[in-house]
Structure formats: structure tokens, C-alpha cells
Protein backbone atom coordinates (compact mmCIF):
# COMPACT_ATOMS: atom_id res chain seq x y z
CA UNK A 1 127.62 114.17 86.69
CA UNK A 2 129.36 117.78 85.99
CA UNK A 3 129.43 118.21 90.05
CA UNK A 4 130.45 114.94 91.67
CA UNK A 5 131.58 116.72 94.75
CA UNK A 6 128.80 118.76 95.16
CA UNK A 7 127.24 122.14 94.28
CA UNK A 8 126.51 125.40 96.53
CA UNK A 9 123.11 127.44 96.64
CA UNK A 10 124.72 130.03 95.14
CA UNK A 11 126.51 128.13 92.35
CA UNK A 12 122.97 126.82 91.69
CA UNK A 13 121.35 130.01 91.68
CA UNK A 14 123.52 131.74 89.41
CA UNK A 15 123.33 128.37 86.84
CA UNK A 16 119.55 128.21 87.16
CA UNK A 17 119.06 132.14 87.10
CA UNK A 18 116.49 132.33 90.22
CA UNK A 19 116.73 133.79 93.38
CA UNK A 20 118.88 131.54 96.44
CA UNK A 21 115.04 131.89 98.28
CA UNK A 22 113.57 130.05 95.13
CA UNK A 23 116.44 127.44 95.42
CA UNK A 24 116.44 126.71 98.58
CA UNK A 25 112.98 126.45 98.71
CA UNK A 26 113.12 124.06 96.14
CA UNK A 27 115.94 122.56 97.87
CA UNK A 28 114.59 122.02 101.26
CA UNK A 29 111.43 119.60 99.37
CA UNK A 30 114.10 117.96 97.57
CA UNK A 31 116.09 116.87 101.36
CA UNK A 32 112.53 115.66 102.82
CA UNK A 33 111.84 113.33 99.99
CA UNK A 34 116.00 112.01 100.01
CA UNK A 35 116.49 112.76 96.43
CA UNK A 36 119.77 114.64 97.45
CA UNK A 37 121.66 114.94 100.29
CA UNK A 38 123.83 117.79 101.78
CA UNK A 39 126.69 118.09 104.16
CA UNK A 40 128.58 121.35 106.11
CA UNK A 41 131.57 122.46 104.99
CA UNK A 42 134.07 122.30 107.90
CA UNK A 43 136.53 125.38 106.85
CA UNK A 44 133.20 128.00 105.70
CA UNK A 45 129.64 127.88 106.70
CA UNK A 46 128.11 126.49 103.32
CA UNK A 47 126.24 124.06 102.51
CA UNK A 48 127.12 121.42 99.86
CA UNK A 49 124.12 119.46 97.80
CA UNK A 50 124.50 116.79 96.35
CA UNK A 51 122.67 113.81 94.68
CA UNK A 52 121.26 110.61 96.73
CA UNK A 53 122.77 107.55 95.76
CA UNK A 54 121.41 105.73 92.87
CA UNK A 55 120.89 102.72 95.02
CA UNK A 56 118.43 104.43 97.75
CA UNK A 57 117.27 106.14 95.02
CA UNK A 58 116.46 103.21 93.09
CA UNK A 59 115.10 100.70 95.88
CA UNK A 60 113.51 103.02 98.32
């Protein structure tokens, strides 16, 4: 995994070349299924994705 600790919307959006809307878009289905999970940064206001576990990937 090249981003164990997790990746920003804008990190993503400038690696995948499409608009932060697009992303988060795509994002946001991505959270409602559990294939990733994101958490708040406590010293900025960003958001940090990163991927389920294998496990509840794998079993659920």
C-alpha cells in the first residue's frame, strides 16, 4: 500500500487528475458500501481516507 496512513481529497485529486467534486463523489459511495474508511484530522479540518480492513472486507 503506497499510503498506509491515509490519503487526502486533494492528494487524490491531483494523482487521479479529476476534480475534488468527482472524488468525493466517488468517495462518499465508496464510505456507504465500507470499502474505505475515513477519520478527522485533529490539528486541520481534513479528512483522511483510507482502506477497510482486509478482514471486513473479506467476510462481510
Amino acid at each position: 500500500m503506497t499510503h498506509p496512513q491515509g490519503i487526502t481529497v486533494e492528494k487524490l485529486s491531483n494523482s487521479l487528475n479529476r476534480p475534488i467534486s468527482r472524488v468525493q463523489s466517488c468517495l462518499k459511495s465508496l464510505l456507504a458500501v465500507k470499502v474505505i474508511q475515513s477519520k478527522r484530522l485533529s490539528d486541520s479540518k481534513k479528512w483522511i481516507y483510507y482502506p477497510a480492513s482486509v478482514f471486513s472486507l473479506k467476510y462481510n
